[in-house]
Protein backbone atom coordinates (compact mmCIF):
# COMPACT_ATOMS: atom_id res chain seq x y z
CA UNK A 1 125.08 -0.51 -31.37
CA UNK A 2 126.40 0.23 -28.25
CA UNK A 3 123.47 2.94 -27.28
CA UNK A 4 120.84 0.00 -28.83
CA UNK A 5 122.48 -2.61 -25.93
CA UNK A 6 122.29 0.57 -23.14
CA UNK A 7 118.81 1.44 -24.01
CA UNK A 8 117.22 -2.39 -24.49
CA UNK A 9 116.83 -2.75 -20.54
CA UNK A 10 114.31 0.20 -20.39
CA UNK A 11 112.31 -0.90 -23.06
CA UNK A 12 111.94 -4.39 -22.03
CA UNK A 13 110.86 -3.11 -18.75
CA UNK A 14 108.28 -0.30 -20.68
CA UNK A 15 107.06 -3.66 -22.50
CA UNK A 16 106.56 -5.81 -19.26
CA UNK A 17 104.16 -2.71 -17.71
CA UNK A 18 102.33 -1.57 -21.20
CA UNK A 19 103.56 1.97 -20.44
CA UNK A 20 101.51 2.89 -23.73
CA UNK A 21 98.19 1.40 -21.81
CA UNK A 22 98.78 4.44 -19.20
CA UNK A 23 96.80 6.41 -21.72
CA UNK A 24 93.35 4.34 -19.90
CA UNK A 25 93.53 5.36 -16.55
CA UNK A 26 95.74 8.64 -16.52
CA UNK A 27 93.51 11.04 -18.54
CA UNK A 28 90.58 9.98 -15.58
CA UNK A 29 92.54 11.05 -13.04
CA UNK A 30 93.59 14.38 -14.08
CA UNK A 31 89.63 14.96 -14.83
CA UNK A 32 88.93 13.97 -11.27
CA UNK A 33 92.06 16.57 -10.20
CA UNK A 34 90.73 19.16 -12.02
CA UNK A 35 87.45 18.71 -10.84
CA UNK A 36 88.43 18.96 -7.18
CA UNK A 37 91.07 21.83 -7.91
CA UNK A 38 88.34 23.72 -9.71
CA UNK A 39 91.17 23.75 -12.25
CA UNK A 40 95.26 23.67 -12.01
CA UNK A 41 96.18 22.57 -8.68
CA UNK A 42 100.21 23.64 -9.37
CA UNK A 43 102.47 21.96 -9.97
CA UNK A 44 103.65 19.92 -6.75
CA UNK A 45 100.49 18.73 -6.24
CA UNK A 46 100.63 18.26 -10.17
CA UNK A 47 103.38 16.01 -10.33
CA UNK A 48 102.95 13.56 -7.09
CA UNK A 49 99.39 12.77 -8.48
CA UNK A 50 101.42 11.87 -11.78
CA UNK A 51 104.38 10.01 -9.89
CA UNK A 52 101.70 8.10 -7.95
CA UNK A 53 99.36 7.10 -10.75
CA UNK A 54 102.73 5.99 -13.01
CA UNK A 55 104.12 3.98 -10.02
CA UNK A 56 101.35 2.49 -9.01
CA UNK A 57 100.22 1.37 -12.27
CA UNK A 58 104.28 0.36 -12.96
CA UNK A 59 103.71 -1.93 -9.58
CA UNK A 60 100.44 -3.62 -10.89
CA UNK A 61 101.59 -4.88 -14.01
CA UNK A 62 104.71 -6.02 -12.87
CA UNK A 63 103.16 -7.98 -9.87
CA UNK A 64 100.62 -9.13 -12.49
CA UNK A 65 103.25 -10.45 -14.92
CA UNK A 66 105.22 -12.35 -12.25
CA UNK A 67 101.50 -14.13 -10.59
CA UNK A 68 101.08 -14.69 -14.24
CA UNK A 69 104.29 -16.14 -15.57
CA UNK A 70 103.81 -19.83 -16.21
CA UNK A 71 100.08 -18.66 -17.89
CA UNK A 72 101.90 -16.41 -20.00
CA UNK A 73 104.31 -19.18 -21.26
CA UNK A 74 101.14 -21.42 -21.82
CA UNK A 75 99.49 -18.52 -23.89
CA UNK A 76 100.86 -17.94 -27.88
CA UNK A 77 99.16 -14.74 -27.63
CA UNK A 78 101.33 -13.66 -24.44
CA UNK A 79 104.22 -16.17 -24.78
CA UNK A 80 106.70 -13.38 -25.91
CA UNK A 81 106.48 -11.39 -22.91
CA UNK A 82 109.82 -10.44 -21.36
CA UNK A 83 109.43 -12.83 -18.41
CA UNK A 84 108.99 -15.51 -20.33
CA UNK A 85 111.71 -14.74 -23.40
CA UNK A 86 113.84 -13.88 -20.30
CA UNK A 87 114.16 -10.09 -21.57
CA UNK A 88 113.33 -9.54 -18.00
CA UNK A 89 114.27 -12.07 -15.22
CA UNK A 90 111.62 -12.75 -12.17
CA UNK A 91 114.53 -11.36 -9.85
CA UNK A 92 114.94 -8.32 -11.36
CA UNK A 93 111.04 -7.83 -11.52
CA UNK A 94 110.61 -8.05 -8.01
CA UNK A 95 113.08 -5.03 -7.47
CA UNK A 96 111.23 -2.91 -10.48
CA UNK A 97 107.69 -3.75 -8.31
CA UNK A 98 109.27 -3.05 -4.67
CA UNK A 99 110.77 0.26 -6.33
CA UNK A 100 107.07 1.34 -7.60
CA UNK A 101 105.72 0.05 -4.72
CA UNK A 102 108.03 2.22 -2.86
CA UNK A 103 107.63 5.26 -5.06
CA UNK A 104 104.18 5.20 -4.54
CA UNK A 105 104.15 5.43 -1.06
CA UNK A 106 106.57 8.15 -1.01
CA UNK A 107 104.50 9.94 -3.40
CA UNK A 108 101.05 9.18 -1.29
CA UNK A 109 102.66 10.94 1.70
CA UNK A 110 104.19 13.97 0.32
CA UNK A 111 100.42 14.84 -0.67
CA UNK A 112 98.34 14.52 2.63
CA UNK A 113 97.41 12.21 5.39
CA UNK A 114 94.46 10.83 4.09
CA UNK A 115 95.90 9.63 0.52
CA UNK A 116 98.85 8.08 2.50
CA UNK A 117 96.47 6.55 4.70
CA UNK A 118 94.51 4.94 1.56
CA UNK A 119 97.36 4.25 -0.30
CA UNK A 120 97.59 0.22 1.11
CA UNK A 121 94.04 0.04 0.26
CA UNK A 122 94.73 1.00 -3.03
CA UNK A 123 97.37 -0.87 -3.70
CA UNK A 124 95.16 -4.33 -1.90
CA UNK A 125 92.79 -3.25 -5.62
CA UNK A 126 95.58 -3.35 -7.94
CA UNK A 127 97.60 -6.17 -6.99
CA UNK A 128 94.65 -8.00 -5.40
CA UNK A 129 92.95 -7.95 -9.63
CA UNK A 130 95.37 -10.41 -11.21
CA UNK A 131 94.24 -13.30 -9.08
CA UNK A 132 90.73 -13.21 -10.29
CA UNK A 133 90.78 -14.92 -12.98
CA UNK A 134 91.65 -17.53 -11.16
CA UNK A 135 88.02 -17.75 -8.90
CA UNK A 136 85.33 -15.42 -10.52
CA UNK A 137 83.94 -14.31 -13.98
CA UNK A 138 83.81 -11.14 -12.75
CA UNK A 139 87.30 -10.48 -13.05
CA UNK A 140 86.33 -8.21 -15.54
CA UNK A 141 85.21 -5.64 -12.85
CA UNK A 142 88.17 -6.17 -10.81
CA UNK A 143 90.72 -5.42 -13.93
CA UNK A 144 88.04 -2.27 -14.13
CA UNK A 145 88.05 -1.04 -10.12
CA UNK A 146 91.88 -0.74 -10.57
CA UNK A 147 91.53 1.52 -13.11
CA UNK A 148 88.42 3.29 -11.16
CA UNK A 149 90.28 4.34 -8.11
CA UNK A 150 92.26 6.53 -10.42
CA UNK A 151 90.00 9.73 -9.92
CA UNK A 152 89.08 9.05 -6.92
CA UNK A 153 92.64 8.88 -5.85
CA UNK A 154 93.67 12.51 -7.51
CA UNK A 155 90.61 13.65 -5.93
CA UNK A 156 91.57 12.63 -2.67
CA UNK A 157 95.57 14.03 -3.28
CA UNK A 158 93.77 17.45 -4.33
CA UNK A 159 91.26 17.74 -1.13
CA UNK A 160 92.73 15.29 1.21
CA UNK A 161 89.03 14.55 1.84
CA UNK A 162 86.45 11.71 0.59
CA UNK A 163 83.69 12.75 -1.27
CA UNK A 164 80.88 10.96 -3.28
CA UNK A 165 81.05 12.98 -5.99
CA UNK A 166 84.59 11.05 -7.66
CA UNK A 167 82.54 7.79 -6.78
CA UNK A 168 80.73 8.47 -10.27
CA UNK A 169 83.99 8.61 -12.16
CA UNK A 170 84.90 5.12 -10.39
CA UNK A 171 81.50 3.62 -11.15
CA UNK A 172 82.42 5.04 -14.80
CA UNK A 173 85.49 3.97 -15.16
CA UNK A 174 85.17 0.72 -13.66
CA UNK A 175 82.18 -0.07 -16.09
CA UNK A 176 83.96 1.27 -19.00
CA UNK A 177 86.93 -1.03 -18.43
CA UNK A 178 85.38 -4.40 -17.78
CA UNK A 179 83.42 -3.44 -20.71
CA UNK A 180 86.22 -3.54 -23.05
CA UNK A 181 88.04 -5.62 -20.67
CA UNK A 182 85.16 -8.46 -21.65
CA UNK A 183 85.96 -7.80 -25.96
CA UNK A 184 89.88 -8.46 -24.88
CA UNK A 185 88.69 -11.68 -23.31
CA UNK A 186 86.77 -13.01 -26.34
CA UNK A 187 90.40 -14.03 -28.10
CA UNK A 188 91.11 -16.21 -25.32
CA UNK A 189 87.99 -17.76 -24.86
CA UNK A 190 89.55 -21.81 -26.29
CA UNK A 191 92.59 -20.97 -23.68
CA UNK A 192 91.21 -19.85 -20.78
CA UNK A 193 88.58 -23.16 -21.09
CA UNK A 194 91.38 -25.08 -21.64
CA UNK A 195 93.07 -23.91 -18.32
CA UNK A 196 90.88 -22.99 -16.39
CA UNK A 197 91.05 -19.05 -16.55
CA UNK A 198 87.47 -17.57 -15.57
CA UNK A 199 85.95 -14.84 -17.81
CA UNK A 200 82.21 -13.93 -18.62
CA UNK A 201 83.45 -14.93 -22.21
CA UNK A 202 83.95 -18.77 -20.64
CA UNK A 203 80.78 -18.56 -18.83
CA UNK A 204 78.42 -17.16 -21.20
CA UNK A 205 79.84 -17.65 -24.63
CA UNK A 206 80.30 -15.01 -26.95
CA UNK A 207 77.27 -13.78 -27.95
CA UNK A 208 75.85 -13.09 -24.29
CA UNK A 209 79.38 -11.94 -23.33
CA UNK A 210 79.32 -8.96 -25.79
CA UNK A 211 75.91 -7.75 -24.51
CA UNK A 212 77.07 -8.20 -21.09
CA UNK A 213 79.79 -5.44 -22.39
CA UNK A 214 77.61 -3.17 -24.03
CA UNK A 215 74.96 -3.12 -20.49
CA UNK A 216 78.81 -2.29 -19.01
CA UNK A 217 79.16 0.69 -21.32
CA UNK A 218 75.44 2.01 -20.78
CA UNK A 219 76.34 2.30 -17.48
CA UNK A 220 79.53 4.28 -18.15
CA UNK A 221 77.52 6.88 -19.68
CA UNK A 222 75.38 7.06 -17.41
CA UNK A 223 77.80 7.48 -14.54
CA UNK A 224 79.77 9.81 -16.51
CA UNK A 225 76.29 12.07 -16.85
CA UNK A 226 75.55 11.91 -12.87
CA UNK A 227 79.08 12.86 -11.69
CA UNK A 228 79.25 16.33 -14.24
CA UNK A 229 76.21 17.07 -12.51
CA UNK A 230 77.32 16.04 -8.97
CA UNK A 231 80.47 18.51 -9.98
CA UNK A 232 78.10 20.69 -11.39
CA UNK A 233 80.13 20.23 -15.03
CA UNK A 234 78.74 22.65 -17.82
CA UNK A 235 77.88 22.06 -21.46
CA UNK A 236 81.34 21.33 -22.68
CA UNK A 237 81.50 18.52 -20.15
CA UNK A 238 78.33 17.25 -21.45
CA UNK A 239 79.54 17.28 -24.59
CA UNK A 240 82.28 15.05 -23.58
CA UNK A 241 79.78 12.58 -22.48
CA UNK A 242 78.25 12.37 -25.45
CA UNK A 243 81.60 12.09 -27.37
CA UNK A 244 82.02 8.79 -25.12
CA UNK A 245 78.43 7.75 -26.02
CA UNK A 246 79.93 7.99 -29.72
CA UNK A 247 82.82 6.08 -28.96
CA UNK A 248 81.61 3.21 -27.22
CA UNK A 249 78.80 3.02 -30.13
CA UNK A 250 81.69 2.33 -32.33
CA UNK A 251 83.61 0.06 -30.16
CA UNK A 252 80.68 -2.70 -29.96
CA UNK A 253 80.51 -2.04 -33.92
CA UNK A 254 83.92 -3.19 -34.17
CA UNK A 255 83.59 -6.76 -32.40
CA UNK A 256 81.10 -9.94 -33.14
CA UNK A 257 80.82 -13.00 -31.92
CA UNK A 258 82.01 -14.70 -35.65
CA UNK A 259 84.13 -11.45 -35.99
CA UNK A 260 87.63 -10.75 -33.99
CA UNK A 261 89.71 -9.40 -36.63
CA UNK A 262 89.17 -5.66 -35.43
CA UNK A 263 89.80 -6.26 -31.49
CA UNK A 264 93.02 -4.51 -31.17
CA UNK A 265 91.08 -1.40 -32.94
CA UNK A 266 88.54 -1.22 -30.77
CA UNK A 267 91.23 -2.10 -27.27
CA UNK A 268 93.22 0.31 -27.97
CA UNK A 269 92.77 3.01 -30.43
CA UNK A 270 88.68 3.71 -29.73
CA UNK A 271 89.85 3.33 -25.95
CA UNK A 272 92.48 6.02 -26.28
CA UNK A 273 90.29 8.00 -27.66
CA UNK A 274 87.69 7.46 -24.99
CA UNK A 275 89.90 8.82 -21.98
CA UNK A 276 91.96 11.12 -24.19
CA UNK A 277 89.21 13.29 -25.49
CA UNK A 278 87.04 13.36 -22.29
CA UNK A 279 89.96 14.48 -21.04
CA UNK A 280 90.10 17.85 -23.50
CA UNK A 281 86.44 18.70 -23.07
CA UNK A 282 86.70 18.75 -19.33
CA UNK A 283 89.71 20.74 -19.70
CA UNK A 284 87.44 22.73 -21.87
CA UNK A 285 84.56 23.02 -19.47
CA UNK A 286 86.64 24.03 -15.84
CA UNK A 287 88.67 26.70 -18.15
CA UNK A 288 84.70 28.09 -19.19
């Protein structure tokens, strides 16, 4: 009982920042390290790329859960959140955010000038996303750039340099994220009308909002294609692609306008799946 009571801060705060949505963004950026490392890059290098992407993430969604508080307590969906039970209080979430915040700095500048030097920018994306909603339908994108910057980022901690070729892998990412960021949306569509939360899913309906999300996902393969060739990726990178292609074809199977039931299937699992296997056939195709 005692170890249950020791060990229930630490999962309240792994609940507050979706530690199990890490498997989105993370996979991305160790594509765009390998890439730029023409394969391992050791392990220093390694494991600041990995402190910086965890912290940073850990920072958004805290600072997204405290802008979005009295929403959340509004919401049945998100009405069990820590900050609202109180699992978490708003006090002690500022700390856990100025810690991240901190981390990722520290982790910025132990890897080279230039990713220190574009670490405020990045961190202007991922807080600067959960107060879209608020002004623009195309929050969707937003939510989506703040995953983007992800490979960008490891390519920059790998090179120290700026180079289009990641830019694909944003344009990718950030596509591929709105895209299913847009499905998420469609369960809140009577809320977010109701309080005036902006979403292409408010502002086009349903129907029009899932095509919207399938143009997204074109796109992501598309992008995906350019930068293996802007990388000058081989066969089992293409490969990949076309195991996204797949994916994404099942994902829009999964959702309808008169049919929700399967939107936590095609969030999360097909999504996983998505970043996760690119992952191992890039893997595949720097190791060829």
């Amino acid at each position: 009982m005692s170890e249950r009571v020791a060990g229930a801060p630490v999962v309240a705060f792994l609940r507050m920042i979706k530690v199990e949505h890490s498997i989105f963004a993370l996979p991305f950026a160790m594509v765009g390290m390998l890439y730029a490392a023409g394969g391992f890059p050791g392990w220093r290098v390694f494991l600041l790329i990995l402190v910086a992407m965890v912290s940073a993430r850990s920072a958004a969604m805290a600072f997204n859960r405290l802008v979005d508080h009295q929403l959340d307590a509004l919401n049945p969906r998100t009405r069990r959140r820590e900050l609202v039970t109180g699992a978490i209080t708003r006090r002690k979430a500022w700390a856990f955010f100025g810690a991240s915040v901190a981390l990722f700095l520290s982790a910025a500048a132990l890897l080279n000038p230039l990713a220190f030097a574009l670490a405020p920018v990045a961190l202007v994306v991922l807080l600067g996303y959960s107060y879209t909603k608020r002004f623009t339908s195309l929050c969707h994108l937003f939510v989506g750039l703040s995953l983007g910057i992800a490979p960008v980022g490891a390519w920059v901690a790998v090179r120290g340099t700026l180079d289009p070729a990641p830019f694909w892998w944003l344009v990718a990412v950030t596509f591929w994220t709105a895209g299913f960021d847009i499905l998420y949306a469609l369960q809140d569509e009577e809320f977010d009308r109701t309080h005036g939360v902006h979403s292409l899913v408010v502002r086009l309906g349903r129907a029009r909002a899932i095509l919207v999300s399938r143009a997204f996902h074109t796109i992501t393969v598309v992008a995906l294609a350019v930068a293996g060739r802007e990388v000058g990726a081989g066969i089992p990178y293409l490969l990949g692609v076309f195991f996204v292609l797949g994916l994404l074809m099942v994902e829009q199977s999964l959702v309808s306008p008169s049919d929700l039931s399967r939107i936590d299937a095609a969030f999360f699992a097909v999504n996983g799946w998505v970043s996760v296997g690119f992952l191992l056939f890039a893997l595949a195709d720097v190791a060829v």
